[in-house]
Structure formats: structure tokens, C-alpha cells
C-alpha atoms as a PDB file:
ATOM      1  CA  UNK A   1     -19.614 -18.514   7.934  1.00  0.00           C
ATOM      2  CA  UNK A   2     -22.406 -16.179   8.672  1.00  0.00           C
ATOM      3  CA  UNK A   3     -24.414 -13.958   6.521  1.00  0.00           C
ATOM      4  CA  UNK A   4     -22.938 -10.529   8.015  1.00  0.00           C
ATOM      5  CA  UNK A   5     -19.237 -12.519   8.159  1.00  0.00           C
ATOM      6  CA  UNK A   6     -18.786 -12.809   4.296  1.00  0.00           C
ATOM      7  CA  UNK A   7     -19.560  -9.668   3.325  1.00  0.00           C
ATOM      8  CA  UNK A   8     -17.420  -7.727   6.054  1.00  0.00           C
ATOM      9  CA  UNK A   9     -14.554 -10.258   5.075  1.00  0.00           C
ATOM     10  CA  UNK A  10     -14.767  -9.566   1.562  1.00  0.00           C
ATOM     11  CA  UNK A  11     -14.805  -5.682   2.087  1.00  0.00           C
ATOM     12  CA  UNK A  12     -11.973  -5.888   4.490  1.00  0.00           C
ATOM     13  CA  UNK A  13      -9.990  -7.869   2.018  1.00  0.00           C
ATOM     14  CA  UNK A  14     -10.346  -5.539  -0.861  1.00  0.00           C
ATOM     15  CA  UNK A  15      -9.646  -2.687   0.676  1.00  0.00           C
ATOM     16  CA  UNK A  16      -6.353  -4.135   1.546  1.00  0.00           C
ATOM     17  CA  UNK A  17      -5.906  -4.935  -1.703  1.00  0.00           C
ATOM     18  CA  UNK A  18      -6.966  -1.089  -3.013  1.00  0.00           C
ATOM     19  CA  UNK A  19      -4.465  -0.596  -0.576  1.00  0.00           C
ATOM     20  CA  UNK A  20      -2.055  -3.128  -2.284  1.00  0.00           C
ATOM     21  CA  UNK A  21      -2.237  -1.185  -5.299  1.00  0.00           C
ATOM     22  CA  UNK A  22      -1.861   2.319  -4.278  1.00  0.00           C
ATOM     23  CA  UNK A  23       1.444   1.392  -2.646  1.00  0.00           C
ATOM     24  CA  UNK A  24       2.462  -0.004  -6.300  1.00  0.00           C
ATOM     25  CA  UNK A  25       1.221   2.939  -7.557  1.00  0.00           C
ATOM     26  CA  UNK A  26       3.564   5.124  -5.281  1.00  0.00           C
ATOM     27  CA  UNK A  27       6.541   3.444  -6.631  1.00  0.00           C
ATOM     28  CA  UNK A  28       5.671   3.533 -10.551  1.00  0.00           C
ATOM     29  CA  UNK A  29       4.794   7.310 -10.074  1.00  0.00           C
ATOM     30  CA  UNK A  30       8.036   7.828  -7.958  1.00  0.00           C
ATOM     31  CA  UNK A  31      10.376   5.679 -10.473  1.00  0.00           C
ATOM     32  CA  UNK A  32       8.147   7.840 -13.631  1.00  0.00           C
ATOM     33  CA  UNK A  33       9.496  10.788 -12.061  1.00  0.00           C
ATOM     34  CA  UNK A  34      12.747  10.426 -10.922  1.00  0.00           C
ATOM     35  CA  UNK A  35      13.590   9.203 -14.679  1.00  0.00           C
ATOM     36  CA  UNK A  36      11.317  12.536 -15.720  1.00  0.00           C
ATOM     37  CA  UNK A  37       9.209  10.320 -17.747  1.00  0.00           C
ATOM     38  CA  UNK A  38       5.957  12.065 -16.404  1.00  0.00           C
ATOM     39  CA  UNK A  39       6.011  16.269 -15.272  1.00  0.00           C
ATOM     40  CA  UNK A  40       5.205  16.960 -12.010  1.00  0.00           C
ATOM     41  CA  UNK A  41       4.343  20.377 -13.438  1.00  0.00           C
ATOM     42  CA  UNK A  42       1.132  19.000 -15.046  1.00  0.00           C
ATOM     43  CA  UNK A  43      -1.799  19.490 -12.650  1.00  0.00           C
ATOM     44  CA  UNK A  44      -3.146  16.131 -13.180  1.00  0.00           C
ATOM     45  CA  UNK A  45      -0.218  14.181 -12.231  1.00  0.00           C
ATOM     46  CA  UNK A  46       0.907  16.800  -9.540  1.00  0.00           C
ATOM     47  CA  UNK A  47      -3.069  15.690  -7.962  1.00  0.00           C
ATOM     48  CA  UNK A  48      -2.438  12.128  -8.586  1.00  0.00           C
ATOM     49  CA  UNK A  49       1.294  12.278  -6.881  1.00  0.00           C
ATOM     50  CA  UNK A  50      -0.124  14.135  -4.001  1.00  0.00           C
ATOM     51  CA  UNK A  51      -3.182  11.679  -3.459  1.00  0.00           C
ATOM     52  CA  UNK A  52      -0.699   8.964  -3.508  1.00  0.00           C
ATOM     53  CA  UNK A  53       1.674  10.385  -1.377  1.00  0.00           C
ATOM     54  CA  UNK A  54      -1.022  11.431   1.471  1.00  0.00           C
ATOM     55  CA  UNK A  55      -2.604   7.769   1.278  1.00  0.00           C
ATOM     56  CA  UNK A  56       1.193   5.666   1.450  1.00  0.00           C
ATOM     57  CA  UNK A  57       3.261   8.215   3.713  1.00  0.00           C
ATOM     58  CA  UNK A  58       1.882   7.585   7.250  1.00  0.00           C
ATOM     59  CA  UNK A  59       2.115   4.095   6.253  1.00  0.00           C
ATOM     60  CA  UNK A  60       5.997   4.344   4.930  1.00  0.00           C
ATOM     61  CA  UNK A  61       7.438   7.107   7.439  1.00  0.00           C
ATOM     62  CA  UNK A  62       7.684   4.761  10.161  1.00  0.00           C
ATOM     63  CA  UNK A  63       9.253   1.955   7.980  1.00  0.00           C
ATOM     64  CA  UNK A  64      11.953   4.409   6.594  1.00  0.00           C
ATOM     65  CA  UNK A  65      12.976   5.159  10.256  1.00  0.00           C
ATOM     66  CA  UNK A  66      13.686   1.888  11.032  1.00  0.00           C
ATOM     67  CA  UNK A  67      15.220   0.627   7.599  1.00  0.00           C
ATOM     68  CA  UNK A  68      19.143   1.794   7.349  1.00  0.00           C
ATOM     69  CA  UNK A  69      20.140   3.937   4.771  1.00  0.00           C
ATOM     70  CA  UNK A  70      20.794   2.552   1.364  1.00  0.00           C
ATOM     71  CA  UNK A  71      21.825   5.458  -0.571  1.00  0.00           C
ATOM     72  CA  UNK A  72      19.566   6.029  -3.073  1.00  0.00           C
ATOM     73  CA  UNK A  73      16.993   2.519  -2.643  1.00  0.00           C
ATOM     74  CA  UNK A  74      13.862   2.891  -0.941  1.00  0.00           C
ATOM     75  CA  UNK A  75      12.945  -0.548   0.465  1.00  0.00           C
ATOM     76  CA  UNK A  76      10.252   0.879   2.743  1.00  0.00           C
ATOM     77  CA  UNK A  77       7.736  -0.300  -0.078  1.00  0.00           C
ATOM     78  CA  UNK A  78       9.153  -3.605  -0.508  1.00  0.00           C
ATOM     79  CA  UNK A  79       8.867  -4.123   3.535  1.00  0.00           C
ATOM     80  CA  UNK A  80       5.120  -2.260   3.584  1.00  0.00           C
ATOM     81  CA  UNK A  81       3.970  -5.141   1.139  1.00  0.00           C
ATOM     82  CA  UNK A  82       5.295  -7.541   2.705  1.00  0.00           C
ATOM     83  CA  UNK A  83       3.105  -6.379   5.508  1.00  0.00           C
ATOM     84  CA  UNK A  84       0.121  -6.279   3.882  1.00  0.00           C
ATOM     85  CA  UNK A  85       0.159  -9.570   2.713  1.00  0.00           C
ATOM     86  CA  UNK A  86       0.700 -10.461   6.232  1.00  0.00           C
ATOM     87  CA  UNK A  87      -1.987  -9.013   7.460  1.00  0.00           C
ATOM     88  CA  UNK A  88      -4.260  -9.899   4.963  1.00  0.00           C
ATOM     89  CA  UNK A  89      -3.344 -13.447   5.397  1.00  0.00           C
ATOM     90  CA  UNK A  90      -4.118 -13.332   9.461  1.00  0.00           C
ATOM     91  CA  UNK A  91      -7.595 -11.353   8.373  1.00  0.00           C
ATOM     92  CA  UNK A  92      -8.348 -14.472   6.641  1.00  0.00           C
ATOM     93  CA  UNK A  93      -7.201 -17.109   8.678  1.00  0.00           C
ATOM     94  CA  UNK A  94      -8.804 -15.553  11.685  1.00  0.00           C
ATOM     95  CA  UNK A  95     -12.439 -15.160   9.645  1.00  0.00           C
ATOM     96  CA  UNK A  96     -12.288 -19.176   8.750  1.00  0.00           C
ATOM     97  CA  UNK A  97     -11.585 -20.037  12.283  1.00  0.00           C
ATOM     98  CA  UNK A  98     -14.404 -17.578  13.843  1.00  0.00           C
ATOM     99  CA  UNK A  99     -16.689 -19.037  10.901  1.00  0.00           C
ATOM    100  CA  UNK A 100     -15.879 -22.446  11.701  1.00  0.00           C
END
């Protein structure tokens, strides 16, 4: 692999793994709240919510669209994952086979 190669695939791959964990952020803050464990009143948590929410929404809109309705499960996450592993596999693959 070439000297510029390794160090682009290593930043691609953690920032789909940053990525990774903001989206398992999103769901702990989202299940912390529904069960009003945290207050969204508290400026703090309302930034935090808001920062997660702006970084996993244009990401999760389109999923929710196409998922049915389950009542009151959001498997948009679940499928958004899923995705992410996906791609981060083909990043991977594809680097090893342009490497050689």
C-alpha cells in the first residue's frame, strides 16, 4: 500500500467509526429521554441532543421513509448501522485491492 494510501484509509475509517458512535449516541440520548432519565431542560444536554440530532438526522430521515411504521420502534438506527458497517467494509476491501 502506498505511503499517502494508509493514512487516507485510516482517516476514512475512523471517521466512520466517529460516525458509528454518534449514531449510538442518538439512541442512548433518545431512550435517556423518553424514560426522563436525563432533562432536556438542562442546557448542556439540550446542546448535546441538538448536536446529535443535526449530525444523525439527514442520515435517518430517508431510512424512516422507507421503513413501515412500527408504532412506537425506531429501527432506522438499527438499518443506518447496518449500513455503515457496509460501507466501511467495501472502503476496506476496495483500499487492499488498489494497494495490491
Amino acid at each position: 500500500m502506498s505511503v499517502i494510501m494508509e493514512p487516507l484509509l485510516w482517516l476514512v475509517i475512523t471517521v466512520i467509526d466517529l460516525y458509528t458512535w454518534v449514531v449510538i449516541a442518538s439512541v442512548v440520548l433518545s431512550w435517556l429521554t423518553a424514560f426522563s432519565i436525563i432533562n432536556t431542560q438542562n442546557r448542556v444536554v439540550y446542546l448535546i441532543g441538538d448536536v446529535v440530532y443535526r449530525l444523525t438526522e439527514p442520515a435517518l430521515r430517508p431510512i424512516r421513509r422507507i421503513l413501515p411504521d412500527l408504532g412506537g420502534i425506531d429501527l432506522s438506527p438499527v438499518v443506518l448501522l447496518l449500513g455503515i458497517i457496509f460501507l466501511k467494509q467495501i472502503v476496506i476491501r476496495l483500499a487492499y485491492q488498489i494497494g495490491g
